[in-house]
N, C-alpha and C. Protein backbone atom coordinates (compact mmCIF):
# COMPACT_ATOMS: atom_id res chain seq x y z
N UNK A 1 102.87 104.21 104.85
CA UNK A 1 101.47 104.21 104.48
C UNK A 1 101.35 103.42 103.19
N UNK A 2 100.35 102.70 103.00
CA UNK A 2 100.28 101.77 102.03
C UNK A 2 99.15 101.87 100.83
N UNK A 3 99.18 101.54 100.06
CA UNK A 3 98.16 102.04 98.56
C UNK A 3 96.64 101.70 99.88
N UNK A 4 96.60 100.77 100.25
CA UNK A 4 95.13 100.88 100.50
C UNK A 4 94.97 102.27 101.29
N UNK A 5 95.42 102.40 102.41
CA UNK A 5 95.34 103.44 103.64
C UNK A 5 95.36 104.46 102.42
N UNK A 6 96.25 104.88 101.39
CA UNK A 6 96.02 106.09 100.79
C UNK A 6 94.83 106.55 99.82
N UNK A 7 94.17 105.22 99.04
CA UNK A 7 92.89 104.97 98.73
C UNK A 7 91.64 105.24 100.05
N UNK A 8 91.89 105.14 101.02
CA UNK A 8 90.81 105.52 102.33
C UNK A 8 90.92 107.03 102.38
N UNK A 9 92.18 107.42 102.70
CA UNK A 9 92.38 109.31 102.89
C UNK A 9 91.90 109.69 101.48
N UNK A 10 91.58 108.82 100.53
CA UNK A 10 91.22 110.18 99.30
C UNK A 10 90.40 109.78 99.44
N UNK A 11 89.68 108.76 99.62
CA UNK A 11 87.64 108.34 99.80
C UNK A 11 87.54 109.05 101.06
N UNK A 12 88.27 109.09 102.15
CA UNK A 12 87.29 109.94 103.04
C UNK A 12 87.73 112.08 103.08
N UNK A 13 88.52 112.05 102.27
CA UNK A 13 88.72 113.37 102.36
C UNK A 13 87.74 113.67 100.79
N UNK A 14 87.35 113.28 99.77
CA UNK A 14 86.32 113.68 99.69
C UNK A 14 85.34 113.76 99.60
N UNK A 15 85.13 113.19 100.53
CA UNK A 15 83.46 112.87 100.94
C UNK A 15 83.19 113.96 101.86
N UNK A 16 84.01 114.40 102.61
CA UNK A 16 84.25 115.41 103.71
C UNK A 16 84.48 117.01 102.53
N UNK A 17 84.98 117.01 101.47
CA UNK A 17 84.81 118.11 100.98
C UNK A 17 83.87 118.50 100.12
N UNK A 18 83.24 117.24 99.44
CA UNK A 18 82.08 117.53 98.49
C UNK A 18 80.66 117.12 98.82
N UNK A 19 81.01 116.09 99.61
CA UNK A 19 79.24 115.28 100.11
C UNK A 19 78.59 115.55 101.08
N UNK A 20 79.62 116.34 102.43
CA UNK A 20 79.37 116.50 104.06
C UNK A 20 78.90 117.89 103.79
N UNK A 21 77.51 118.55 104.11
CA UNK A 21 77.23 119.75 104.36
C UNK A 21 77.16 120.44 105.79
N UNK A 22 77.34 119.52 106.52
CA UNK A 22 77.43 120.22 108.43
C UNK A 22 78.21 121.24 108.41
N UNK A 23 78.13 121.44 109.59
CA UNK A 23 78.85 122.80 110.02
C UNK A 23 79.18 122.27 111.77
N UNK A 24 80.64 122.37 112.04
CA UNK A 24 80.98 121.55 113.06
C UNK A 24 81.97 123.12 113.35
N UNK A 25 81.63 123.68 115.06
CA UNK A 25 81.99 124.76 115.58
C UNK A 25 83.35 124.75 115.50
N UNK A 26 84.27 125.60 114.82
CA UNK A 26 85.42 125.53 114.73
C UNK A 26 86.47 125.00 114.35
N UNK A 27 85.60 124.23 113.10
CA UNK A 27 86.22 123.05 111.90
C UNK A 27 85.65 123.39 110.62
N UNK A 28 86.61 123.52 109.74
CA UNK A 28 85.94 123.30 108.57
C UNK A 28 86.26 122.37 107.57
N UNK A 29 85.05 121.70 107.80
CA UNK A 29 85.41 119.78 107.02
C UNK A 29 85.78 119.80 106.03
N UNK A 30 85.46 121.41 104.68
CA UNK A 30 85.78 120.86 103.46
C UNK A 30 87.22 121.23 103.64
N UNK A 31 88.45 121.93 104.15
CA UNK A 31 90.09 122.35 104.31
C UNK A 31 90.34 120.58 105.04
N UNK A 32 89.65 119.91 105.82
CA UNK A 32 89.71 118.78 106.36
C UNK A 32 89.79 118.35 105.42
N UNK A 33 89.00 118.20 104.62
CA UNK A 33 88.42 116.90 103.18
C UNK A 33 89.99 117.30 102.44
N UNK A 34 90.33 118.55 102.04
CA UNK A 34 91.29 118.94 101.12
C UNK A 34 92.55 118.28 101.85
N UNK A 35 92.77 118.64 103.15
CA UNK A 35 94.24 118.01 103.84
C UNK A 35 93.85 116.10 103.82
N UNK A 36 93.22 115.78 103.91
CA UNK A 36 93.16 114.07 103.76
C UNK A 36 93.10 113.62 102.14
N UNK A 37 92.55 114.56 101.72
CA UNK A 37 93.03 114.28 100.06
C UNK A 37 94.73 114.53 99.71
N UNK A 38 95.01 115.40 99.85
CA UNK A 38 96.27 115.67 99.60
C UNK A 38 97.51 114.56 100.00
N UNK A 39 97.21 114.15 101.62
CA UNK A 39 97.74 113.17 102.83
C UNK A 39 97.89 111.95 101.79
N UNK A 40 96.48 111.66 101.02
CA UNK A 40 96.74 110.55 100.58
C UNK A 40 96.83 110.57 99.10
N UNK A 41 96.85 111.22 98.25
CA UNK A 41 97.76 111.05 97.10
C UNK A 41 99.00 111.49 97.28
N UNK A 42 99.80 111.99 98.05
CA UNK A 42 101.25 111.93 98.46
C UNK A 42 101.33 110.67 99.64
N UNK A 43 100.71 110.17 99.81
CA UNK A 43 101.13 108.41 100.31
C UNK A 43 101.17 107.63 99.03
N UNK A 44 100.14 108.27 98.43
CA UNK A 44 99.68 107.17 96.91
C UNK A 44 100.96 107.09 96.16
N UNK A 45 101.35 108.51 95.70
CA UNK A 45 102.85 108.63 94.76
C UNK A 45 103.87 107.82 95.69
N UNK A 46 104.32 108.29 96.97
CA UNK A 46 104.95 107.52 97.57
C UNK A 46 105.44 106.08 97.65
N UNK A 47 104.17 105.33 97.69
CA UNK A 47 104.14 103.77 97.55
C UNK A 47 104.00 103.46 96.41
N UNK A 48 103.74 103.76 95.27
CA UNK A 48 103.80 103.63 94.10
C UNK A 48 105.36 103.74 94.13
N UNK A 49 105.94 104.68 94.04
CA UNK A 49 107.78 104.54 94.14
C UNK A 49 108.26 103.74 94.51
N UNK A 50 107.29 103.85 95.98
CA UNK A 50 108.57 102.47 96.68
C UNK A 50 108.37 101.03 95.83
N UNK A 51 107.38 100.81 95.51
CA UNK A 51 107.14 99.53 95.22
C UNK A 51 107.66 99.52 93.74
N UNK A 52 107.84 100.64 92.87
CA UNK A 52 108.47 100.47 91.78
C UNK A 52 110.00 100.47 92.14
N UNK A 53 110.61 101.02 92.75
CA UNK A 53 112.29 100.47 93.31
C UNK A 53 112.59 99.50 93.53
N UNK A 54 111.40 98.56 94.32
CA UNK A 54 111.99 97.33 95.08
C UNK A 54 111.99 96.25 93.84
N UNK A 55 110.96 97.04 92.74
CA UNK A 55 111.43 95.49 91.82
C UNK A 55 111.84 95.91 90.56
N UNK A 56 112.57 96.98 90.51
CA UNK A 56 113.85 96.87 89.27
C UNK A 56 115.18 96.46 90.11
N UNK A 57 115.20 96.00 91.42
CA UNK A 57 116.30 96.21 91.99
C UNK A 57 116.92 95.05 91.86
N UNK A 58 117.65 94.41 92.02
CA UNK A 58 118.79 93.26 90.97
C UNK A 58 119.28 92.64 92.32
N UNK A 59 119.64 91.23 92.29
CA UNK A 59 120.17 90.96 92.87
C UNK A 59 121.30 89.42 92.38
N UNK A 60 122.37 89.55 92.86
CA UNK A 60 123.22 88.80 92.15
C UNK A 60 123.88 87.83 93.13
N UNK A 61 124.54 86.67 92.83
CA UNK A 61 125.06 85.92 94.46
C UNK A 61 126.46 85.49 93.76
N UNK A 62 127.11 85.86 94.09
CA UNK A 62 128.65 85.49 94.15
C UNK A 62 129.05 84.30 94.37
N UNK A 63 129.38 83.07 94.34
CA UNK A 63 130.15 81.94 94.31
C UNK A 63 131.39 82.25 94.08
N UNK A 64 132.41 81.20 94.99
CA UNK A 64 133.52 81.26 95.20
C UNK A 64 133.83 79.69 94.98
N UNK A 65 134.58 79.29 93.50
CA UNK A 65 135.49 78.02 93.14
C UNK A 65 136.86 78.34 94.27
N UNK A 66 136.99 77.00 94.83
CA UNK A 66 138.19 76.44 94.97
C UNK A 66 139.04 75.54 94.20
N UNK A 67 139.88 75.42 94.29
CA UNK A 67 140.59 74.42 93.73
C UNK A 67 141.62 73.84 95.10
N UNK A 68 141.78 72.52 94.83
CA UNK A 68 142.49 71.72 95.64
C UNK A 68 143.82 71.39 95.00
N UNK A 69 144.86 71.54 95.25
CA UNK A 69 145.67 70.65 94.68
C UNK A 69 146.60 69.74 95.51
N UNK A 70 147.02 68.79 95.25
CA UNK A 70 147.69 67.44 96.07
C UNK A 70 148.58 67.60 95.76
């Protein structure tokens, strides 16, 4: 899951817990709103990590001298 997609689950989870007043038979949008909030600031921390790993990560290339001798 990627920073944007986790920016969408916290815009639409709470909009669903603070802005949506319906009442939908056997749902309750604001525990909805709370689980898509949650979904996506643990994607958010997530990709934030990953993307801080991938660029302290080092990379080095080995060369190999020969020598010839006659």
């Amino acid at each position: 899951m990627g920073i944007g997609v986790s920016v969408f689950l916290l815009a639409v989870g709470g909009i669903l817990s603070f802005a949506v007043s319906d009442r939908i038979s056997g749902v309750d949008l604001t525990v909805v709103g709370y689980i898509l909030m949650g979904a996506g600031a643990l994607g958010l921390i997530m990709a934030v990590l990953i993307t801080s790993q991938r660029s302290r990560a080092t990379h080095t290339s080995v060369t190999e001298q020969r020598r010839y001798e006659e």
